[in-house]
PDB file of N, CA and C in Angstrom:
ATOM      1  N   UNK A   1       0.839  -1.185   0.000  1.00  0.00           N
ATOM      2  CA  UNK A   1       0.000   0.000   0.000  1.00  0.00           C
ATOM      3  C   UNK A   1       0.877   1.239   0.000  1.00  0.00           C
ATOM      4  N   UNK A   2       0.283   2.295  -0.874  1.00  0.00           N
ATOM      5  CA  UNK A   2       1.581   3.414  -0.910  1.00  0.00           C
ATOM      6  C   UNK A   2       0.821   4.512  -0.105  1.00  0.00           C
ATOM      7  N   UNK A   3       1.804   5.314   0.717  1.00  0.00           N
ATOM      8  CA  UNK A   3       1.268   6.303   1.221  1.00  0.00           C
ATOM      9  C   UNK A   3       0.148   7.367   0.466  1.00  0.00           C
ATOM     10  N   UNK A   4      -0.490   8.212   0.964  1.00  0.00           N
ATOM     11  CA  UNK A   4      -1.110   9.376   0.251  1.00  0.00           C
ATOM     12  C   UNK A   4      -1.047  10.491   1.111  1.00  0.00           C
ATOM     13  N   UNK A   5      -0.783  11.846   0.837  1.00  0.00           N
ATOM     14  CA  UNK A   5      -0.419  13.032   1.026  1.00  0.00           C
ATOM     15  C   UNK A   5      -1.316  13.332   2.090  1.00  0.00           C
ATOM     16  N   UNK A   6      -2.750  12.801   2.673  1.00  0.00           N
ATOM     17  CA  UNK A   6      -3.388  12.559   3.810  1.00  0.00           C
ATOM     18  C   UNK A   6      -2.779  12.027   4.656  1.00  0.00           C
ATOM     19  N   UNK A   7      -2.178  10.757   4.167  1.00  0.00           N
ATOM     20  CA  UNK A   7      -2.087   9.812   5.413  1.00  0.00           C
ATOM     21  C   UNK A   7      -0.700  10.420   6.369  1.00  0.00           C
ATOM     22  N   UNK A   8       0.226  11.115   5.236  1.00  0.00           N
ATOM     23  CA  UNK A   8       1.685  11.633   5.309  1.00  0.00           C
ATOM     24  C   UNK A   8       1.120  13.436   6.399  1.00  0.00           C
ATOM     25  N   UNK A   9       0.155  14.086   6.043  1.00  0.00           N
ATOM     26  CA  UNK A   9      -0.381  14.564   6.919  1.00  0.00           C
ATOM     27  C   UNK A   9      -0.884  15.064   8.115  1.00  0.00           C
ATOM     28  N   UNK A  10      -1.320  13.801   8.146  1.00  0.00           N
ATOM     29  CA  UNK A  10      -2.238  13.559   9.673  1.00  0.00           C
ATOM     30  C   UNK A  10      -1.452  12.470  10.258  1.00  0.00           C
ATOM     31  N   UNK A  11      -0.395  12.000   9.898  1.00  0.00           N
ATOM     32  CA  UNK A  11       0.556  11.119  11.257  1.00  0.00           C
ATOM     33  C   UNK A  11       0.589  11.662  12.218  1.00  0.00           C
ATOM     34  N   UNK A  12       0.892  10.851  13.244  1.00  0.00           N
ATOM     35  CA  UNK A  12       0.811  11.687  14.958  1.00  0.00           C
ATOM     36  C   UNK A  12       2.269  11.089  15.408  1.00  0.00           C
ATOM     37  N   UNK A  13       2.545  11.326  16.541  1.00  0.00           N
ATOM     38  CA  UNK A  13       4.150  11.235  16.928  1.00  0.00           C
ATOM     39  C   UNK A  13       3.551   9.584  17.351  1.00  0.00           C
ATOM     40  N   UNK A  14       5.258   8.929  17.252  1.00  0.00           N
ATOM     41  CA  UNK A  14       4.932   7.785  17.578  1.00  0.00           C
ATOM     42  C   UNK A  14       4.631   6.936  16.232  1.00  0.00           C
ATOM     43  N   UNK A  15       4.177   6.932  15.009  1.00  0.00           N
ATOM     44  CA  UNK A  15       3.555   6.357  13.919  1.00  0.00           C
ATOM     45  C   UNK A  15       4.950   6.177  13.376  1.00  0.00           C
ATOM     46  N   UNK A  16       4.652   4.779  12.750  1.00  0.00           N
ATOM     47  CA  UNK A  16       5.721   4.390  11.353  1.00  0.00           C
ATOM     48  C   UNK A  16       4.711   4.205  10.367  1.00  0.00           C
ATOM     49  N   UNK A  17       5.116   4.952   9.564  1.00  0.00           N
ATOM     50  CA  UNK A  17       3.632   4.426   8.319  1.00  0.00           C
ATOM     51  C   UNK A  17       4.627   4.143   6.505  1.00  0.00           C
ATOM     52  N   UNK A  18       4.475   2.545   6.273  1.00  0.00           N
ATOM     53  CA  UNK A  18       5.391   1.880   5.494  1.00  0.00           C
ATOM     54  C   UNK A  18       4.350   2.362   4.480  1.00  0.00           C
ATOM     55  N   UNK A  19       5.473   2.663   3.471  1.00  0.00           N
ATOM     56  CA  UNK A  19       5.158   3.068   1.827  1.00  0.00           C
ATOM     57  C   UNK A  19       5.711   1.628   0.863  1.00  0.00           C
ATOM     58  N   UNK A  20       6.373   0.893   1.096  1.00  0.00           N
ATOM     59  CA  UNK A  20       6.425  -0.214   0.374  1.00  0.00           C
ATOM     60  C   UNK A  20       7.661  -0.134  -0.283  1.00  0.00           C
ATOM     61  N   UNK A  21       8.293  -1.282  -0.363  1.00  0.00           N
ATOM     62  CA  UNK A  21       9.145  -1.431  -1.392  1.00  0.00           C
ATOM     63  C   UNK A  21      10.907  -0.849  -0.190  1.00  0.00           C
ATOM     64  N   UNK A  22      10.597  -0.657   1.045  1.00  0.00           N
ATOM     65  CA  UNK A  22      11.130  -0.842   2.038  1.00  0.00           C
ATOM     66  C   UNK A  22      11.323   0.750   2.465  1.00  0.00           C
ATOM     67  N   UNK A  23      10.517   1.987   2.291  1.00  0.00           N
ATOM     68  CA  UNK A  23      10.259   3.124   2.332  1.00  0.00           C
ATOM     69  C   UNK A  23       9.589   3.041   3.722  1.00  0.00           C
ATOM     70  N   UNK A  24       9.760   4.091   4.914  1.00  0.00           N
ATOM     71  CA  UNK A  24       8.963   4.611   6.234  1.00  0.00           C
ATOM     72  C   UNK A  24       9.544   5.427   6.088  1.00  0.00           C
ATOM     73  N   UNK A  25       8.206   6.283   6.835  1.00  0.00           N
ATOM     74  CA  UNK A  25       8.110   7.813   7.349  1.00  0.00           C
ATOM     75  C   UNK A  25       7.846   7.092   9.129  1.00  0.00           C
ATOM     76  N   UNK A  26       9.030   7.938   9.071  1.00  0.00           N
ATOM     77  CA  UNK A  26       8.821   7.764  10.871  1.00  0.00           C
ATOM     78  C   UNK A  26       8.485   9.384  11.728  1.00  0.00           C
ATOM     79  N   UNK A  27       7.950   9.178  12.911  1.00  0.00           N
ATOM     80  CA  UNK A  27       7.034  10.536  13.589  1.00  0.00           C
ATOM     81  C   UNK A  27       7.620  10.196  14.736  1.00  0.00           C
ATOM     82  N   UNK A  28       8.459  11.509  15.271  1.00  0.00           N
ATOM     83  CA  UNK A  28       8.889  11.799  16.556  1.00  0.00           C
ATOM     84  C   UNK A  28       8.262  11.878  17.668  1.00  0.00           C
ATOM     85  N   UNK A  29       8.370  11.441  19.121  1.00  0.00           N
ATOM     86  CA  UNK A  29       7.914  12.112  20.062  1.00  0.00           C
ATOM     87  C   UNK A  29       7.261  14.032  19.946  1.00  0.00           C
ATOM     88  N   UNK A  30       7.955  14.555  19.328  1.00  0.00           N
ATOM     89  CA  UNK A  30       7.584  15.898  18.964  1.00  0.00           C
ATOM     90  C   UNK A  30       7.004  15.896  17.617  1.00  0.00           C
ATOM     91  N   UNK A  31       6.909  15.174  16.934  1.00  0.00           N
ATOM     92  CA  UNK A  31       6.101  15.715  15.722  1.00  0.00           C
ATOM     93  C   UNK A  31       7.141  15.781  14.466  1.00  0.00           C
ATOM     94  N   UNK A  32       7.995  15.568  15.036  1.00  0.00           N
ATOM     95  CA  UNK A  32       9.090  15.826  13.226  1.00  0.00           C
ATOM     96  C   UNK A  32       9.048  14.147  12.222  1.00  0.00           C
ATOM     97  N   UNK A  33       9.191  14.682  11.274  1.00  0.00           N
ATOM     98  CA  UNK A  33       8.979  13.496  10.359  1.00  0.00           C
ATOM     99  C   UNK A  33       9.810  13.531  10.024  1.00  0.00           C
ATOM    100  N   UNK A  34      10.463  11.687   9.302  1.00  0.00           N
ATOM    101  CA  UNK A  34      11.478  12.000   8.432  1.00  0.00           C
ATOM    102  C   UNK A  34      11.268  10.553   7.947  1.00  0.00           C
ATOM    103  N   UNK A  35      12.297  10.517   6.887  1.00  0.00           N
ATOM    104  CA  UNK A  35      12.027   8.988   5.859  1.00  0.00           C
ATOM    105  C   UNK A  35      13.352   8.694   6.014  1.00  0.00           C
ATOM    106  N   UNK A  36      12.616   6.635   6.168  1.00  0.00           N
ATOM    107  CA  UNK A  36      14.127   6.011   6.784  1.00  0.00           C
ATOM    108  C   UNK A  36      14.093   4.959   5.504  1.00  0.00           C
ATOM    109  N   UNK A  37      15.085   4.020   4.822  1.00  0.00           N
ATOM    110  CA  UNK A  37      14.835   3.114   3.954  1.00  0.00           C
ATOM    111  C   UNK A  37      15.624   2.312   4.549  1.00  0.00           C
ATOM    112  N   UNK A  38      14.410   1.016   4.520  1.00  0.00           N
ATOM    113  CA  UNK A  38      15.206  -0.902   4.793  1.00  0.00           C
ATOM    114  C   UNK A  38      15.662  -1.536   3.770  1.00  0.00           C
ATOM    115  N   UNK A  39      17.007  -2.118   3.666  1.00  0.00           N
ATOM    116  CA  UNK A  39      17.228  -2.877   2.386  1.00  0.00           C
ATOM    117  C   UNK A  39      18.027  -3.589   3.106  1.00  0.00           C
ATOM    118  N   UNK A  40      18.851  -4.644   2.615  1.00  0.00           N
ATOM    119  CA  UNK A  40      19.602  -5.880   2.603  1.00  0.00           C
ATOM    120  C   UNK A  40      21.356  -4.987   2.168  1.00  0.00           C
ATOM    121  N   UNK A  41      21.960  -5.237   3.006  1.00  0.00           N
ATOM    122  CA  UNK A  41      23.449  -4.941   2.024  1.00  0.00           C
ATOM    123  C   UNK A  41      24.148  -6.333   1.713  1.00  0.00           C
ATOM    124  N   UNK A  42      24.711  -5.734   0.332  1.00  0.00           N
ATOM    125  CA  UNK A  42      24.949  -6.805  -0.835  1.00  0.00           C
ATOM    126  C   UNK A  42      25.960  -7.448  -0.636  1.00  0.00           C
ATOM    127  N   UNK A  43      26.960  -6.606   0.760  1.00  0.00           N
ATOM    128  CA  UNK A  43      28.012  -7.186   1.431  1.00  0.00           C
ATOM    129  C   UNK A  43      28.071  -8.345   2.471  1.00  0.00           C
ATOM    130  N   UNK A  44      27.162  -7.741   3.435  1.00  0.00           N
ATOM    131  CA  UNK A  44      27.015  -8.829   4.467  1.00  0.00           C
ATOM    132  C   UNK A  44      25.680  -9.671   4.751  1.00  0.00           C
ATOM    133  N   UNK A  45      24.596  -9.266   3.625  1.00  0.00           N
ATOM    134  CA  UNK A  45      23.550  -9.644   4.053  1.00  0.00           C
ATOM    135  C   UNK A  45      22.497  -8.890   4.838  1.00  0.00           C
ATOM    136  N   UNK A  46      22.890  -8.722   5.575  1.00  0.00           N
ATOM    137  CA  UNK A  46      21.928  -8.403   6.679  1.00  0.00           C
ATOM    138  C   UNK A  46      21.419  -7.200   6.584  1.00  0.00           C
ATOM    139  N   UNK A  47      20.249  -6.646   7.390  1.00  0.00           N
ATOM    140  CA  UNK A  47      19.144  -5.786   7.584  1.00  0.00           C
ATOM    141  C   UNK A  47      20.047  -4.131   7.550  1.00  0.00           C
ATOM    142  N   UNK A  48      19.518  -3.722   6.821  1.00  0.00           N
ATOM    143  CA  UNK A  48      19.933  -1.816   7.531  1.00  0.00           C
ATOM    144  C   UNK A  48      19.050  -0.728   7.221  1.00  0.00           C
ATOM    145  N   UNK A  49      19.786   0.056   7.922  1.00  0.00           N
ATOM    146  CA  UNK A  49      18.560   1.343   7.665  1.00  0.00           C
ATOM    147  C   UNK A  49      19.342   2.771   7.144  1.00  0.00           C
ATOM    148  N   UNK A  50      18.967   3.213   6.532  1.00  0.00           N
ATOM    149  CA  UNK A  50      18.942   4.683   5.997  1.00  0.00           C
ATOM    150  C   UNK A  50      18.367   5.977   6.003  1.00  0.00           C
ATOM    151  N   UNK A  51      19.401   6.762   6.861  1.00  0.00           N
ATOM    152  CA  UNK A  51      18.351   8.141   7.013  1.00  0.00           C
ATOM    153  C   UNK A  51      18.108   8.569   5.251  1.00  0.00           C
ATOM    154  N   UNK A  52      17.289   9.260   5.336  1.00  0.00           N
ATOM    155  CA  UNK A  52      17.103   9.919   3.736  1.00  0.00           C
ATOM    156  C   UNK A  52      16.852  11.328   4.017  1.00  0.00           C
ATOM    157  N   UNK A  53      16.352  11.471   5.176  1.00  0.00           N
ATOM    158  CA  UNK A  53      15.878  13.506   5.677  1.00  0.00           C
ATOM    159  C   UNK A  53      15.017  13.693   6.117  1.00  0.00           C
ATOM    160  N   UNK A  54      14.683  14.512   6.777  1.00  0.00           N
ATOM    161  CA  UNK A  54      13.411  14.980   6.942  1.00  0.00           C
ATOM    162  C   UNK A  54      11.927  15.460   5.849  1.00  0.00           C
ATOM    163  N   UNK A  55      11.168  15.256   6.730  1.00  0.00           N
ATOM    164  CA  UNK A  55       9.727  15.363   5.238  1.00  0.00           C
ATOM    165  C   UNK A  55       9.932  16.429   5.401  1.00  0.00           C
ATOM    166  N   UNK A  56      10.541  17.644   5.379  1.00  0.00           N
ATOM    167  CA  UNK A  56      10.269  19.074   5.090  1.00  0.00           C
ATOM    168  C   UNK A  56      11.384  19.424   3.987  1.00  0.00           C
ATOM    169  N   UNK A  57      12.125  18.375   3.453  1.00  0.00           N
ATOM    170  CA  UNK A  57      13.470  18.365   2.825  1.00  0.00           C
ATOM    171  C   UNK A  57      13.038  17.356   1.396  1.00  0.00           C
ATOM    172  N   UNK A  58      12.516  16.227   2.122  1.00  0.00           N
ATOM    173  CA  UNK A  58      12.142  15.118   0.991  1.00  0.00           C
ATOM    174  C   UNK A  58      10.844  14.946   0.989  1.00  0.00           C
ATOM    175  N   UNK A  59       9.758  15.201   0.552  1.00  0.00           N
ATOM    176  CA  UNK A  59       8.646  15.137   0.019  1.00  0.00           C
ATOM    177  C   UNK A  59       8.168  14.167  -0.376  1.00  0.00           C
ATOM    178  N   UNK A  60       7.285  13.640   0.205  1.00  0.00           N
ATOM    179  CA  UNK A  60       6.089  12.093  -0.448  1.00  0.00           C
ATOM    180  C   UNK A  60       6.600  12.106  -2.143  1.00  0.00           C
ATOM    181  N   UNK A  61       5.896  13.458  -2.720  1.00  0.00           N
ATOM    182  CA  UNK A  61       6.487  13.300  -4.286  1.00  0.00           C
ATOM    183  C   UNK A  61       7.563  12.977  -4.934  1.00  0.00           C
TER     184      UNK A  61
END
């Protein structure tokens, strides 16, 4: 399911809301948003994460 510019919106602190394809918007205790990405590295395998910025920097679009 992909986000929509509502749902990206009206998050409340506390919310992870997955866009798919290994994309979250994560919501602060205070309210700041920002987008993290899950992928696999091609080195060791295993799980990681990626800041990408804040939603006032990187945009749903």
């Amino acid at each position: 399911m992909t986000l929509t510019a509502l749902q990206v919106k009206n998050a409340k602190p506390g919310d992870k809301l997955r866009d798919g394809g290994g994309l979250r918007l994560d919501v602060d205790r205070s309210g700041n948003k920002s987008w993290v990405f899950r992928f696999t590295s091609p080195i060791t395998g295993r799980e990681r994460w990626m800041g990408l910025g804040p939603l006032r920097d990187v945009t749903l679009a």
